[in-house]
N, C-alpha and C. Protein backbone atom coordinates (compact mmCIF):
# COMPACT_ATOMS: atom_id res chain seq x y z
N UNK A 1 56.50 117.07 126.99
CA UNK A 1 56.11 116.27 128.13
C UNK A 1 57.02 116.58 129.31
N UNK A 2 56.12 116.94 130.20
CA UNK A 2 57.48 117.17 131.62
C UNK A 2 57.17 116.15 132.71
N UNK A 3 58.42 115.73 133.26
CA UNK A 3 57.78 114.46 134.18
C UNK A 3 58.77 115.15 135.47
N UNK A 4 57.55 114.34 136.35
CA UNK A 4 57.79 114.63 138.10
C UNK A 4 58.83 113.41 138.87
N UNK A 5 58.81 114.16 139.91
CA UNK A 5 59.80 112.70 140.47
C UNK A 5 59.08 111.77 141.07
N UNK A 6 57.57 111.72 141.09
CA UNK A 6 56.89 110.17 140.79
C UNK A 6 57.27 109.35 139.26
N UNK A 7 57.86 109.76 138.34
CA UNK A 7 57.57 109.13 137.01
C UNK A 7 59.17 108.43 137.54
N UNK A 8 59.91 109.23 138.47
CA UNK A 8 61.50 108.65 138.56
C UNK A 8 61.31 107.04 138.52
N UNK A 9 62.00 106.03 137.97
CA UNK A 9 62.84 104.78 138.24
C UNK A 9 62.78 104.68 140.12
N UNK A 10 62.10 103.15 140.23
CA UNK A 10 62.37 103.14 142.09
C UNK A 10 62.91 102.02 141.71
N UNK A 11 63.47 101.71 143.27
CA UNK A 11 64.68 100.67 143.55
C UNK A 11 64.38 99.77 144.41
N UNK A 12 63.57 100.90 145.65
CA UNK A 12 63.39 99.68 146.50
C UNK A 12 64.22 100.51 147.82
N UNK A 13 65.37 101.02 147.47
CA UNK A 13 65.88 101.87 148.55
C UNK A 13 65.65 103.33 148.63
N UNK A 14 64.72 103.64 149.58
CA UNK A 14 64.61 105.05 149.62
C UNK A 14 65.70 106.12 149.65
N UNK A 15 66.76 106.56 149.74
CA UNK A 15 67.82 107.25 149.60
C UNK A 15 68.26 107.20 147.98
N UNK A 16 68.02 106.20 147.55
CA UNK A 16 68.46 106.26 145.86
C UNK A 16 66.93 106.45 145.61
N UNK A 17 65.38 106.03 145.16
CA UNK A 17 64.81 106.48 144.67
C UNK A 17 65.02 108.00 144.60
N UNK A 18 64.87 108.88 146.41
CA UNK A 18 64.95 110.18 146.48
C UNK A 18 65.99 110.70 145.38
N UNK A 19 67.14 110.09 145.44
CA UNK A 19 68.07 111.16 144.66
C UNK A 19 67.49 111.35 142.87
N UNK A 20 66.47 109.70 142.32
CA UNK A 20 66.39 109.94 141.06
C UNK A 20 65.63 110.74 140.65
N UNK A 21 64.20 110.61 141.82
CA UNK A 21 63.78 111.68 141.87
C UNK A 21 64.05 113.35 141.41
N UNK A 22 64.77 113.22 142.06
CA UNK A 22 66.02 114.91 142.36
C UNK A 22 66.36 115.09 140.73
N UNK A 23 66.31 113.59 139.98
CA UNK A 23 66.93 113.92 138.44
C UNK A 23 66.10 114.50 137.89
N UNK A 24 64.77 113.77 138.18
CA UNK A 24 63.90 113.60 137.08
C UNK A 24 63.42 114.87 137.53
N UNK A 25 63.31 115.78 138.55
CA UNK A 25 62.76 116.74 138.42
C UNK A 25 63.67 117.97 137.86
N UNK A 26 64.93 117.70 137.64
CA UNK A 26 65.62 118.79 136.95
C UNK A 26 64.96 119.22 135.90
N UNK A 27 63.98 118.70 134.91
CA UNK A 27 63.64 119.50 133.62
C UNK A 27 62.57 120.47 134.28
N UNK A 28 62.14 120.60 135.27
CA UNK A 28 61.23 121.83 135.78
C UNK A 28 62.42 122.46 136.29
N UNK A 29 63.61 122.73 136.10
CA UNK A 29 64.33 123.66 136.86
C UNK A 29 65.32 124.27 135.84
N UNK A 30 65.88 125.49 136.30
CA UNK A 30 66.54 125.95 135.08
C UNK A 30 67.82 125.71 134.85
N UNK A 31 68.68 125.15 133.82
CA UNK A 31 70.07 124.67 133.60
C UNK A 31 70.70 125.04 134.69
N UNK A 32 71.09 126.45 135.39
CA UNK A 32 71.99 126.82 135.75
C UNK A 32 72.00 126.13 137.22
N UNK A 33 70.67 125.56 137.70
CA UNK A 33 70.39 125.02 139.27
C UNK A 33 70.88 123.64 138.59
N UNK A 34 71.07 123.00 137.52
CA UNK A 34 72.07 121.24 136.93
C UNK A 34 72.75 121.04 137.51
N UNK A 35 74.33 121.64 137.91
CA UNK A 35 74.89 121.34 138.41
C UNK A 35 75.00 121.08 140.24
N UNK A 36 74.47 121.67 140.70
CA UNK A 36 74.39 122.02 142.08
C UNK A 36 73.04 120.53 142.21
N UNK A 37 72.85 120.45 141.64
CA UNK A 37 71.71 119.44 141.93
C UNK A 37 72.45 117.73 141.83
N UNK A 38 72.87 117.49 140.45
CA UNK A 38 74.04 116.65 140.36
C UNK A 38 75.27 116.32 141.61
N UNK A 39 75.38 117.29 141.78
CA UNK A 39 76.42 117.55 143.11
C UNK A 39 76.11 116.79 144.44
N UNK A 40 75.27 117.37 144.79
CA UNK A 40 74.12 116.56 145.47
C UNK A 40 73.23 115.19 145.70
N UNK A 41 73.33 114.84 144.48
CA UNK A 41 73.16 113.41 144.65
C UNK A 41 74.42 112.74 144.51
N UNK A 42 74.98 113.06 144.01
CA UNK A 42 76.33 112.36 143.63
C UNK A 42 77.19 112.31 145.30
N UNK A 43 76.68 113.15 145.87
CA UNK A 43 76.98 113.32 147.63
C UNK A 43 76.08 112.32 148.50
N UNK A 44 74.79 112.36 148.25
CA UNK A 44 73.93 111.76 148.77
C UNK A 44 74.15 110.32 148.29
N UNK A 45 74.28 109.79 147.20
CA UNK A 45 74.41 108.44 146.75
C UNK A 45 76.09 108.07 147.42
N UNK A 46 77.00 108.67 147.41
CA UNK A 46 78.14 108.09 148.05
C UNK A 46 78.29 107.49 149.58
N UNK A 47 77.27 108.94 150.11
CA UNK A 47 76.78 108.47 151.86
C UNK A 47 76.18 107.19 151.52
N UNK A 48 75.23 106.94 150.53
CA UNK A 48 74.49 105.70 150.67
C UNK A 48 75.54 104.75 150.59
N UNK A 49 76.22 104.21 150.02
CA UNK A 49 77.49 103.58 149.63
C UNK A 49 78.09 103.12 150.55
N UNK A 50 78.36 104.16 151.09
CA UNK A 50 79.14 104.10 152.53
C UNK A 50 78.87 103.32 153.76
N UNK A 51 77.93 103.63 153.76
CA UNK A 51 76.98 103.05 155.09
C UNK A 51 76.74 101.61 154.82
């Protein structure tokens, strides 16, 4: 079963849905793009934080 980043968990805040999104679509992508993607939200969710 492969799921899209419609199947992602929403929140209610667009900046965190987007990033779970970003998770849930890692299984269409290949291991080695994991980290760099992680990175990235983990960047994007801190800006959210911030603000």
């Amino acid at each position: 079963m492969t799921s899209s980043p419609a199947d992602a968990p929403t929140t209610g805040v667009d900046l965190v849905d987007a990033a779970l999104g970003d998770i849930v679509a890692l299984e269409e992508r290949p291991l080695a793009e994991h980290a760099e993607v992680f990175t990235d939200v983990q960047e994007r969710l801190r800006r959210a934080l911030d603000a």
